[in-house]
N, C-alpha and C. Protein backbone atom coordinates (compact mmCIF):
# COMPACT_ATOMS: atom_id res chain seq x y z
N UNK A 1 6.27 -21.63 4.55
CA UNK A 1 6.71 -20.33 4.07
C UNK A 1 7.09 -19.51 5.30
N UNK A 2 8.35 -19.28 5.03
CA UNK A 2 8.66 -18.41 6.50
C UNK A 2 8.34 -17.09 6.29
N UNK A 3 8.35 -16.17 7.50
CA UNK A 3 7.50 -14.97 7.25
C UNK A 3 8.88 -14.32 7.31
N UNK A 4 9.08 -13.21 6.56
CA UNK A 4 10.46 -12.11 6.73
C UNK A 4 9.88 -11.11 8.05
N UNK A 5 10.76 -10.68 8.85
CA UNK A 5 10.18 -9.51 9.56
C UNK A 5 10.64 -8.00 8.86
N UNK A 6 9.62 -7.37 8.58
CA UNK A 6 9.67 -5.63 8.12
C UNK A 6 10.01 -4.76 9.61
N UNK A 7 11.25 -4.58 9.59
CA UNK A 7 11.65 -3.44 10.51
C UNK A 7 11.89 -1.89 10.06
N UNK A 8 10.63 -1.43 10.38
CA UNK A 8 10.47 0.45 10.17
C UNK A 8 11.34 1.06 11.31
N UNK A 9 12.00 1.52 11.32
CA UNK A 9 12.65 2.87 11.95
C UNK A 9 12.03 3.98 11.66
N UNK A 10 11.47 4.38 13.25
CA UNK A 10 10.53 5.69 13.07
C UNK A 10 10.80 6.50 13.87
N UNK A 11 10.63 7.77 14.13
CA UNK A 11 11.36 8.81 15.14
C UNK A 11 9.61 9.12 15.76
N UNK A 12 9.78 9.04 16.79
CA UNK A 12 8.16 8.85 17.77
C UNK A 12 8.76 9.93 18.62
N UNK A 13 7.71 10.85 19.04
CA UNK A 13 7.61 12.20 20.17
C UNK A 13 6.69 11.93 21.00
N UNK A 14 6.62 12.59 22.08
CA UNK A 14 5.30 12.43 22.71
C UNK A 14 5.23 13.67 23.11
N UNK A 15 3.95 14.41 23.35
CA UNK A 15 3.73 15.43 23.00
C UNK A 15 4.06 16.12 23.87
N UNK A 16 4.62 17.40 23.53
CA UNK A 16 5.58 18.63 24.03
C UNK A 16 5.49 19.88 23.42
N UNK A 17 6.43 20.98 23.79
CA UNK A 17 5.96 22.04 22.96
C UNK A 17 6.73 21.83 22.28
N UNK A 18 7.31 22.76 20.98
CA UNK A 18 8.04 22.96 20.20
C UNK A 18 9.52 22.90 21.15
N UNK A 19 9.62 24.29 22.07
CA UNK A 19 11.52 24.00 22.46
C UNK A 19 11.60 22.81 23.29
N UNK A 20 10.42 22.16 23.97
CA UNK A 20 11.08 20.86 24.11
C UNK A 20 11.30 19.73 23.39
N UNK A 21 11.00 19.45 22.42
CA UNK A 21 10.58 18.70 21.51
C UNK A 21 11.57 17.64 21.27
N UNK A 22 13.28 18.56 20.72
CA UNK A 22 14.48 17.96 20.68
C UNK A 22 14.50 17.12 21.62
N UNK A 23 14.60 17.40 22.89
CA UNK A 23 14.81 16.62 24.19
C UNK A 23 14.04 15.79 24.12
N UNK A 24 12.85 15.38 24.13
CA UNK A 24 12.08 14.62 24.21
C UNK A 24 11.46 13.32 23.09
N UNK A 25 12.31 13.69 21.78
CA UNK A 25 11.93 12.52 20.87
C UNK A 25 12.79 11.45 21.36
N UNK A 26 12.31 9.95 21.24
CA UNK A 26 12.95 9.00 20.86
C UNK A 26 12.71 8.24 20.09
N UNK A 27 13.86 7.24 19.91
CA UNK A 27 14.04 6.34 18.81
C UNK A 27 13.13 5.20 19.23
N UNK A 28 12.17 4.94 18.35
CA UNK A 28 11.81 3.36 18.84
C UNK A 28 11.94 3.11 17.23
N UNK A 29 11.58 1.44 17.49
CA UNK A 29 11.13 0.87 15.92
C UNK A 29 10.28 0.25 16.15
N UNK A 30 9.31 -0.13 14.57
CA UNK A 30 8.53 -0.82 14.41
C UNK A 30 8.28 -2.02 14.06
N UNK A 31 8.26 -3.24 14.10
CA UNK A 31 8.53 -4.26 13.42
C UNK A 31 7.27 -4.85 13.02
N UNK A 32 6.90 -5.10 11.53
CA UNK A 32 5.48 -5.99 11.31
C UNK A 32 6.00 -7.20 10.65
N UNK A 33 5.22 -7.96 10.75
CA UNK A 33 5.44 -8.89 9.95
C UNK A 33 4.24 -9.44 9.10
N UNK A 34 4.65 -9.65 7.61
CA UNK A 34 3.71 -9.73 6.69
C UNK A 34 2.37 -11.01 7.20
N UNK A 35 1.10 -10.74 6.71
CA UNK A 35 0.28 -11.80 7.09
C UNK A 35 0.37 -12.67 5.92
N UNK A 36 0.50 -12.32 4.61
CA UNK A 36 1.03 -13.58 3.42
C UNK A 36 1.58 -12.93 2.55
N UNK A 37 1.78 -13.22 1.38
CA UNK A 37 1.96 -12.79 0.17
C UNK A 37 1.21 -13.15 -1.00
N UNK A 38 1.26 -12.20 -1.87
CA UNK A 38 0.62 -12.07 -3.63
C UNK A 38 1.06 -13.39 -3.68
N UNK A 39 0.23 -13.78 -4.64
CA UNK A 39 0.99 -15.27 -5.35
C UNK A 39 0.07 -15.13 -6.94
N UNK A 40 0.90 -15.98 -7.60
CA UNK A 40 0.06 -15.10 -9.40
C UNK A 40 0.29 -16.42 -9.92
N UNK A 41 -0.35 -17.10 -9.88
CA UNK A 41 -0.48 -18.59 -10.64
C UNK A 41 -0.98 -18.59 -11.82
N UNK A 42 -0.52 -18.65 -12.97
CA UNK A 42 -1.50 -18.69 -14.21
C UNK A 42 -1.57 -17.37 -14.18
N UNK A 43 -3.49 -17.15 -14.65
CA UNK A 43 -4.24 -16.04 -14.38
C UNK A 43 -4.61 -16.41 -13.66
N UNK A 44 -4.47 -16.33 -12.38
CA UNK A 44 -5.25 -15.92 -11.14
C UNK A 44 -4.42 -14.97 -10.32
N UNK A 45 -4.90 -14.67 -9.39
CA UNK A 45 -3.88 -13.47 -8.83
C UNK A 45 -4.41 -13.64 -7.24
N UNK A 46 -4.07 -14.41 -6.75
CA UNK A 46 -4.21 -14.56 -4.67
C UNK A 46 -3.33 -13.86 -3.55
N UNK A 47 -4.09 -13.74 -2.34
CA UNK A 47 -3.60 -13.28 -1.35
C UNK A 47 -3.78 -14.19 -0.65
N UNK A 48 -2.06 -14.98 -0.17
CA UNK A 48 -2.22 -16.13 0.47
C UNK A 48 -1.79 -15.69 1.81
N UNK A 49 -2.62 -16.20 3.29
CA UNK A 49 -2.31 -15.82 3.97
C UNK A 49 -1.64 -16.69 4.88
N UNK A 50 -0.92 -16.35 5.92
CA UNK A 50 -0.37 -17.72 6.84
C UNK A 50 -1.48 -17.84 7.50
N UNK A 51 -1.65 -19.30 7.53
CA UNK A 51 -2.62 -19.89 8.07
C UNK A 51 -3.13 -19.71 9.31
N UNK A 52 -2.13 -19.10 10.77
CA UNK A 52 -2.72 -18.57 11.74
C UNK A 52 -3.51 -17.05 11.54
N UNK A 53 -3.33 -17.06 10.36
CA UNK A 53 -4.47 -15.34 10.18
C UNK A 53 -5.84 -15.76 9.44
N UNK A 54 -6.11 -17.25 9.64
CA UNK A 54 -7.30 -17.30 8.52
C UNK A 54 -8.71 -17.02 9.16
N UNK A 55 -8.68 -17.73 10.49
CA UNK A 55 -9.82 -16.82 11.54
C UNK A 55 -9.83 -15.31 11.03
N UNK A 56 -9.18 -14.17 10.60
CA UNK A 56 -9.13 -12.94 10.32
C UNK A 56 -10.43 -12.54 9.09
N UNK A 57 -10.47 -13.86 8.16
CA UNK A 57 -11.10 -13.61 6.93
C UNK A 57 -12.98 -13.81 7.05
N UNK A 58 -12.73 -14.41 8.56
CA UNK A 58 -14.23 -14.35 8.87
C UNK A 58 -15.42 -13.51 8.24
N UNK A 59 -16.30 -13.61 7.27
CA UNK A 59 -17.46 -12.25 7.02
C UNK A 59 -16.47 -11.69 5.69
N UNK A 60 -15.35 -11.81 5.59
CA UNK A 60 -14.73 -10.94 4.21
C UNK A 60 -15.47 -11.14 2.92
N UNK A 61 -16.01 -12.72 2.71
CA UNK A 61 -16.44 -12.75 1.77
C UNK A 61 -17.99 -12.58 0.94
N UNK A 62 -18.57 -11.35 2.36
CA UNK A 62 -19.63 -10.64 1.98
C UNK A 62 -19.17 -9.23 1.70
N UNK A 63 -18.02 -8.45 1.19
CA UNK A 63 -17.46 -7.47 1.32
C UNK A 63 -17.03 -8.05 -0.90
N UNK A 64 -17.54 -7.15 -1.51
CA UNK A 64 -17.06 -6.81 -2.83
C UNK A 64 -15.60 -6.57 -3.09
N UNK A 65 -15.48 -5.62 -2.22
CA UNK A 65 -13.74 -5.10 -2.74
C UNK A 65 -13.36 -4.99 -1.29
N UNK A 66 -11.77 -4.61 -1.15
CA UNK A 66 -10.70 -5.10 -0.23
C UNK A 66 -9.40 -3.98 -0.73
N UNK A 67 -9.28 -3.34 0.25
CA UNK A 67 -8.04 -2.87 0.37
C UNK A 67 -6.99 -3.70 0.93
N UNK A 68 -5.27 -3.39 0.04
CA UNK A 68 -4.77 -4.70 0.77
C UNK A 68 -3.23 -3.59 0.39
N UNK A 69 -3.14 -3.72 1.50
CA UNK A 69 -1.96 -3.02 1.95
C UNK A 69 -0.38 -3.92 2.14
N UNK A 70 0.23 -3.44 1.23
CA UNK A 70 1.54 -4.41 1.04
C UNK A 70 2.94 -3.64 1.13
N UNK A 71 3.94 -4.45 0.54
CA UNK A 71 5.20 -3.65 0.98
C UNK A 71 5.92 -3.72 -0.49
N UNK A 72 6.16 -2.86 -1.05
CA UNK A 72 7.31 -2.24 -2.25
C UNK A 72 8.45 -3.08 -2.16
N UNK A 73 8.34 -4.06 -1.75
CA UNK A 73 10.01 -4.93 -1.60
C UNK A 73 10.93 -5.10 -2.53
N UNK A 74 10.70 -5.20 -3.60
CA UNK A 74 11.82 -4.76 -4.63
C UNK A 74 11.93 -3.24 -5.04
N UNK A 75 11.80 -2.41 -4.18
CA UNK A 75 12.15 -0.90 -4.51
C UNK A 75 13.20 -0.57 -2.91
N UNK A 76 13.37 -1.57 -2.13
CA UNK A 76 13.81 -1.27 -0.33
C UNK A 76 15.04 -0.69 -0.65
N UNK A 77 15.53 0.18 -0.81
CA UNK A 77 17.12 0.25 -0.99
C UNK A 77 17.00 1.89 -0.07
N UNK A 78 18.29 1.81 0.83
CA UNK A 78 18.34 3.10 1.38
C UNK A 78 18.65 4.40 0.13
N UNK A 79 18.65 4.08 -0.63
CA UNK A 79 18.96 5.66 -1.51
C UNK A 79 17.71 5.93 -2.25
N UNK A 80 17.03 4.69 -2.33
CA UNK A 80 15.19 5.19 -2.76
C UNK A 80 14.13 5.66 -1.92
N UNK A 81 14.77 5.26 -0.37
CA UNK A 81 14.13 5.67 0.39
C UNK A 81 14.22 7.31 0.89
N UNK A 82 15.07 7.79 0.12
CA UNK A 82 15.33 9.12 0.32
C UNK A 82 15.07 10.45 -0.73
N UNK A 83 14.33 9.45 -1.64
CA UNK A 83 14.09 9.98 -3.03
C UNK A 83 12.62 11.03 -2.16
N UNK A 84 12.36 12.18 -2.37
CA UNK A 84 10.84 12.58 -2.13
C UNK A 84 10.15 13.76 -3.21
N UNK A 85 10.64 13.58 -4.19
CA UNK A 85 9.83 14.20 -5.16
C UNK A 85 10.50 13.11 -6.36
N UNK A 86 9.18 13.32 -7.41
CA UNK A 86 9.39 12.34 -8.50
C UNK A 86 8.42 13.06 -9.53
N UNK A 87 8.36 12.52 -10.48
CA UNK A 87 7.82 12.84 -11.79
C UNK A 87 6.50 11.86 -11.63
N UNK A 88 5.54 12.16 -11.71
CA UNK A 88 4.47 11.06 -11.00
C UNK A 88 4.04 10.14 -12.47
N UNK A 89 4.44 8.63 -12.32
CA UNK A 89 4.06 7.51 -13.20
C UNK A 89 5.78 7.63 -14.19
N UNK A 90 6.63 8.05 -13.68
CA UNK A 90 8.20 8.00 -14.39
C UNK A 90 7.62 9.21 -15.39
N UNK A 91 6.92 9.92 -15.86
CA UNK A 91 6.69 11.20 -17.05
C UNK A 91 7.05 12.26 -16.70
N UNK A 92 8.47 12.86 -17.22
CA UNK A 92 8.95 14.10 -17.22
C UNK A 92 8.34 15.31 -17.49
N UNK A 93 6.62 14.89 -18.66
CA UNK A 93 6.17 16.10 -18.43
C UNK A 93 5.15 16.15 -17.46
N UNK A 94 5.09 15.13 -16.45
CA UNK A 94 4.51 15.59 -15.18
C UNK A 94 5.33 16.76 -14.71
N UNK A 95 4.43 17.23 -13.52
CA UNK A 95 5.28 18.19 -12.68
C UNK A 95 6.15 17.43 -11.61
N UNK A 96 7.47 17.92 -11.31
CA UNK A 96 7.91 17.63 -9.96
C UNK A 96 6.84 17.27 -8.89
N UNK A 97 6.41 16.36 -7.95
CA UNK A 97 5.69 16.21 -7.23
C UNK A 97 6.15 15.65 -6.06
N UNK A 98 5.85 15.85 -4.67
CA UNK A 98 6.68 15.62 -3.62
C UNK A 98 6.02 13.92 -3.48
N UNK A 99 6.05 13.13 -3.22
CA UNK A 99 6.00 11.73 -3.01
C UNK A 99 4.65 11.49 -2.13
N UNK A 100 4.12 12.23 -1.58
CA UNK A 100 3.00 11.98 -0.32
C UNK A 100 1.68 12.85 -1.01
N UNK A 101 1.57 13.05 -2.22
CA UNK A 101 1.19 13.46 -3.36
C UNK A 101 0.87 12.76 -4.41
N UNK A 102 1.50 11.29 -4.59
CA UNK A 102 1.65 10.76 -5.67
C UNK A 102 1.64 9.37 -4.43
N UNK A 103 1.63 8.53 -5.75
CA UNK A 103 1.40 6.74 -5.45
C UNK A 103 2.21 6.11 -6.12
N UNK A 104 3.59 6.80 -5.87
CA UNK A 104 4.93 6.25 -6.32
C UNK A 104 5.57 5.69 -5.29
N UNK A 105 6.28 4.23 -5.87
CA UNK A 105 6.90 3.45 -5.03
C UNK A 105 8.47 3.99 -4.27
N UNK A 106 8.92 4.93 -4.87
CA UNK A 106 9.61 5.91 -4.08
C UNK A 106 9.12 6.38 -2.38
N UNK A 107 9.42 6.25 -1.60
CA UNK A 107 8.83 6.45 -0.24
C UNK A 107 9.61 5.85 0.54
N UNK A 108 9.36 7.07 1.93
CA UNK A 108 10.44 6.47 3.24
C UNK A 108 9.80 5.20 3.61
N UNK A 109 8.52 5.01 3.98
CA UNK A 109 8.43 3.65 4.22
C UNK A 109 7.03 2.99 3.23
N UNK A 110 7.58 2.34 2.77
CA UNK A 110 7.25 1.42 1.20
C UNK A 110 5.99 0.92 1.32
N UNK A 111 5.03 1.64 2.04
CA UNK A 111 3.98 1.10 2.48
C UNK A 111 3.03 1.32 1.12
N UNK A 112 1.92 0.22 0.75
CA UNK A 112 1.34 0.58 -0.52
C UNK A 112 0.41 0.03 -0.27
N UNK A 113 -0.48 0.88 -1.63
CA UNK A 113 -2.55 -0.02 -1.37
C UNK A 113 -3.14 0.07 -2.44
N UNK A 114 -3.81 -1.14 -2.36
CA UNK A 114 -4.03 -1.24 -4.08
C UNK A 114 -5.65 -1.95 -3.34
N UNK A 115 -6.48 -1.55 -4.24
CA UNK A 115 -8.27 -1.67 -4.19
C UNK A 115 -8.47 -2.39 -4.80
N UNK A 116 -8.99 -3.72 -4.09
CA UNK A 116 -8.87 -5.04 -5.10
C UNK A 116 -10.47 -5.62 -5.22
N UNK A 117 -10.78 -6.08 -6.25
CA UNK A 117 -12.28 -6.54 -5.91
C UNK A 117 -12.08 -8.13 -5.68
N UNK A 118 -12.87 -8.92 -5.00
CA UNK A 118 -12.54 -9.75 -4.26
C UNK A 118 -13.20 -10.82 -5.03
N UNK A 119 -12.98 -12.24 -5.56
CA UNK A 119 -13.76 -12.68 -6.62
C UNK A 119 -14.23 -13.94 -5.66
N UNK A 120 -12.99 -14.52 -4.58
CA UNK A 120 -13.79 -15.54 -3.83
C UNK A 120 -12.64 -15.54 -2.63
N UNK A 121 -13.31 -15.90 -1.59
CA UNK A 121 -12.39 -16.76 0.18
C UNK A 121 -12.80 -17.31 0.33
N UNK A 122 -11.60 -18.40 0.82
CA UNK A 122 -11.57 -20.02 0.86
C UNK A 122 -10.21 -20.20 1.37
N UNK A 123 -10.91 -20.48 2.94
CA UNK A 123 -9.57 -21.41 3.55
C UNK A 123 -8.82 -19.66 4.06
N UNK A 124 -7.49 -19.89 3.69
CA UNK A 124 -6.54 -18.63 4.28
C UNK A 124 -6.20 -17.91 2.75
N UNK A 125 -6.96 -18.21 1.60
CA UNK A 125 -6.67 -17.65 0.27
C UNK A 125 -7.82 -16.95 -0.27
N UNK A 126 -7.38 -15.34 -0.28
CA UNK A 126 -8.51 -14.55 -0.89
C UNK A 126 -8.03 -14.27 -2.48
N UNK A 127 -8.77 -14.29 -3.39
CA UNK A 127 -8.62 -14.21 -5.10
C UNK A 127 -9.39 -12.84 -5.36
N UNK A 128 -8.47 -12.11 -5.67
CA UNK A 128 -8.99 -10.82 -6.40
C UNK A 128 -8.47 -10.77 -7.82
N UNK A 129 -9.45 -9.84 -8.47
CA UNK A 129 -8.96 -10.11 -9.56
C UNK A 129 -8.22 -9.48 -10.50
N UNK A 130 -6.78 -8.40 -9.87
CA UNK A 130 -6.10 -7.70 -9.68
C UNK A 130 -5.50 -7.30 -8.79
N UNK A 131 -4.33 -6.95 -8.54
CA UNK A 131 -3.01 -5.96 -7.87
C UNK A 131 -2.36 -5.74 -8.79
N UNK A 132 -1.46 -4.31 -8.26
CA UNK A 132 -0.40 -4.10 -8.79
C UNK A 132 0.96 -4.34 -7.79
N UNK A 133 0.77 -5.62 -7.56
CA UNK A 133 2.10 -6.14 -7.06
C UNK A 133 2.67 -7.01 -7.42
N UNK A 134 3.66 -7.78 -7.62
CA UNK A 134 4.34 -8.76 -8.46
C UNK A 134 3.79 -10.09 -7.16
N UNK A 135 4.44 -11.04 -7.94
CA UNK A 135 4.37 -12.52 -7.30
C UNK A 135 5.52 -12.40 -6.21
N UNK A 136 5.03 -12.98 -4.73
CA UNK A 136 5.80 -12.96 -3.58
C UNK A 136 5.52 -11.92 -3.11
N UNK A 137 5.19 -10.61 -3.42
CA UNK A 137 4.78 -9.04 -2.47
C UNK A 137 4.71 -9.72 -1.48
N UNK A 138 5.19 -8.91 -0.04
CA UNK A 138 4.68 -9.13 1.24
C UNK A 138 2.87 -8.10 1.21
N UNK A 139 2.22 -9.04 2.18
CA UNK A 139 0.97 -8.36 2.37
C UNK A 139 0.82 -7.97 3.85
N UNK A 140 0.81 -7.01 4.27
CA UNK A 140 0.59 -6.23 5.80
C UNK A 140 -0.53 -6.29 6.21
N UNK A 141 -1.41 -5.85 5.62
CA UNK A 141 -3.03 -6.08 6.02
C UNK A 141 -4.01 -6.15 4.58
N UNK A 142 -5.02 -6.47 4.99
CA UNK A 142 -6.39 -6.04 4.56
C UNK A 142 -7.47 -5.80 5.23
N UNK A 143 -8.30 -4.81 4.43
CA UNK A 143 -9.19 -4.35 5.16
C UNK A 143 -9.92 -4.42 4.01
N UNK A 144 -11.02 -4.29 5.06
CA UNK A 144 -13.09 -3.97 3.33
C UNK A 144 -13.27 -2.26 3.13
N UNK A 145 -13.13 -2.58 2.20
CA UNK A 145 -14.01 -1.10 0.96
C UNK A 145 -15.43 -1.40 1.85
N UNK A 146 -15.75 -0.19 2.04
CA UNK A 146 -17.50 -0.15 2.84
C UNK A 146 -17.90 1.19 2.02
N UNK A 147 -18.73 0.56 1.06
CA UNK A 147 -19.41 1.64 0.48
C UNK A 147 -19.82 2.92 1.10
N UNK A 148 -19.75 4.11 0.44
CA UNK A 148 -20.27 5.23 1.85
C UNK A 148 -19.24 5.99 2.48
N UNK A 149 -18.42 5.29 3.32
CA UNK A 149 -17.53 5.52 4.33
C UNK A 149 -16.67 5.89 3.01
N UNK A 150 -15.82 4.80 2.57
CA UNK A 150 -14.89 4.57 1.91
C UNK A 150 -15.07 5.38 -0.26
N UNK A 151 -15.97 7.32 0.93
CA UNK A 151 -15.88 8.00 -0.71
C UNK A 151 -15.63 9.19 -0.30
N UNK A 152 -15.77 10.08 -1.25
CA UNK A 152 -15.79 11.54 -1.17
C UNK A 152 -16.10 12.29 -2.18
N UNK A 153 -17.45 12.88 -2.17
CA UNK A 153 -17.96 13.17 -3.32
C UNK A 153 -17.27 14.33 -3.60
N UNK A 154 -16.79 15.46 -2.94
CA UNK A 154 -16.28 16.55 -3.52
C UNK A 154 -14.43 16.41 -3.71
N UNK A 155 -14.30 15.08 -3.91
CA UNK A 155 -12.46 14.81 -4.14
C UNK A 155 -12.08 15.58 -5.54
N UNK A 156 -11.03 16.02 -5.07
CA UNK A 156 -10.42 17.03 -6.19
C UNK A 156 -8.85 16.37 -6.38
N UNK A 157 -8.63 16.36 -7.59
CA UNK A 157 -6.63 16.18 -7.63
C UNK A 157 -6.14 16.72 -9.12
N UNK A 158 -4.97 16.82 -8.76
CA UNK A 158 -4.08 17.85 -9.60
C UNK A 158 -4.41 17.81 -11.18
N UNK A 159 -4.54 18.28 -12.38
CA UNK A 159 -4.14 18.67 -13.72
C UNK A 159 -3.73 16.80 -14.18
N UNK A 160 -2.42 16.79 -13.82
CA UNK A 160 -1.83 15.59 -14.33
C UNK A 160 -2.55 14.20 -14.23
N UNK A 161 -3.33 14.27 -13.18
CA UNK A 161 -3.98 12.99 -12.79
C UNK A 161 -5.08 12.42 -13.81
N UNK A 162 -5.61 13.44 -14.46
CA UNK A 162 -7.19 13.28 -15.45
C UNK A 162 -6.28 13.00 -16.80
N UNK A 163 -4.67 13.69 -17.04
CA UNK A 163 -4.20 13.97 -18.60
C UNK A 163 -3.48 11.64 -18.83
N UNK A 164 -2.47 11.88 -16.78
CA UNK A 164 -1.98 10.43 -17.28
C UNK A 164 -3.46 9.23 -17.11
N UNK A 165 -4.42 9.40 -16.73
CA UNK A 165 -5.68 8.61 -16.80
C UNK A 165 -5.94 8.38 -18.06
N UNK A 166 -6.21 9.28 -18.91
CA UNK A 166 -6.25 9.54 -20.57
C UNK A 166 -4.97 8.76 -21.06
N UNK A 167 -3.63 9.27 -21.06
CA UNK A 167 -3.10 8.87 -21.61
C UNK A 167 -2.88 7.49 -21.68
N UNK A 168 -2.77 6.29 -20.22
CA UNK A 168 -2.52 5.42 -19.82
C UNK A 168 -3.90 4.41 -20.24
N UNK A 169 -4.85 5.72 -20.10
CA UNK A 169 -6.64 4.28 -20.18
C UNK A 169 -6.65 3.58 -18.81
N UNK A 170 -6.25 4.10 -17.57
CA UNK A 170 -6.62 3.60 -16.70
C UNK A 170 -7.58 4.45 -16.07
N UNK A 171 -8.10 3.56 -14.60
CA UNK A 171 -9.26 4.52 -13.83
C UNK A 171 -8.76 5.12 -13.09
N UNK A 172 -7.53 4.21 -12.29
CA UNK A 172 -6.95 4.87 -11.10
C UNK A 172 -6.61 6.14 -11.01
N UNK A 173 -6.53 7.00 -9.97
CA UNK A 173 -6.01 8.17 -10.15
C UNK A 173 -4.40 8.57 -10.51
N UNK A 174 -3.75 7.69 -10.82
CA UNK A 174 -2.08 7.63 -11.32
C UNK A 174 -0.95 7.68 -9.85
N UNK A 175 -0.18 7.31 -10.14
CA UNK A 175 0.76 6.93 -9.29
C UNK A 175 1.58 8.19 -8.95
């Protein structure tokens, strides 16, 4: 499986005041390249990784859940990437919402994370038992949910988030 390379174009500063600022940004880019992809066999649902990342999974499989950070690849198009407010979950009677607000696949860079609980690792293949990514997603990283760290008891979010939870029957906080 060959790996695609993800090239981000990012505008990087280094720190200045404000009137110098112009002068002083440049252009670099970023380039990652995915460590595997979703794969959805049947019902099962894996994160297969290339095999030089399997040393990485060391200890993962004392960790419950797993953040796993992937890439929107069927949304990449330069005119979506310029989209920054949306109706959050496609519902018009949401409010307008600016994109960095919401967990819509609309975004300058298509970066996404989905909280997966981890059912078994083995080898360079971790099995959770859910994403919301299709079969083939590129996967960028993962990392462990660490109880504790990874809360916030006084988290607050908008009106719409508790009405599309209801409406949808999901837990997540909505897209």
């Amino acid at each position: 499986m060959a790996l695609v390379s993800l090239i981000l174009s990012v505008m990087l500063s280094s720190p200045a005041s404000v009137a110098d600022e112009a002068s002083t940004i440049e252009e670099k880019y970023l380039t990652m390249q995915p460590i595997g992809h979703v794969r959805k066999p049947e019902d099962r649902t894996l994160i297969v990784l290339d095999e030089k990342y399997q040393p990485g999974l060391l200890g993962l499989k004392d960790f419950s859940h797993i953040y796993v950070f992937w890439w929107f690849d069927r949304n990449d198009t330069p005119e979506k990437r310029q989209v920054l407010q949306v109706h959050p979950r496609g519902n018009p009677e949401n409010p307008l919402t600016g994109v960095f607000a919401t967990r819509s696949p609309m975004r300058p860079n298509l970066i996404a994370l989905t909280l997966c609980k981890v059912a078994s690792v083995r080898d360079n293949v971790v099995e959770v038992e859910e994403i919301d990514a299709f079969d083939g997603t590129p996967v960028l990283d993962i990392k462990p949910f660490i109880p504790g760290y990874d809360s916030a008891s006084d988290a607050a979010a908008p009106d719409w988030v508790e009405r599309e939870r209801e409406r949808c029957g999901s837990k997540r906080e909505g897209e």
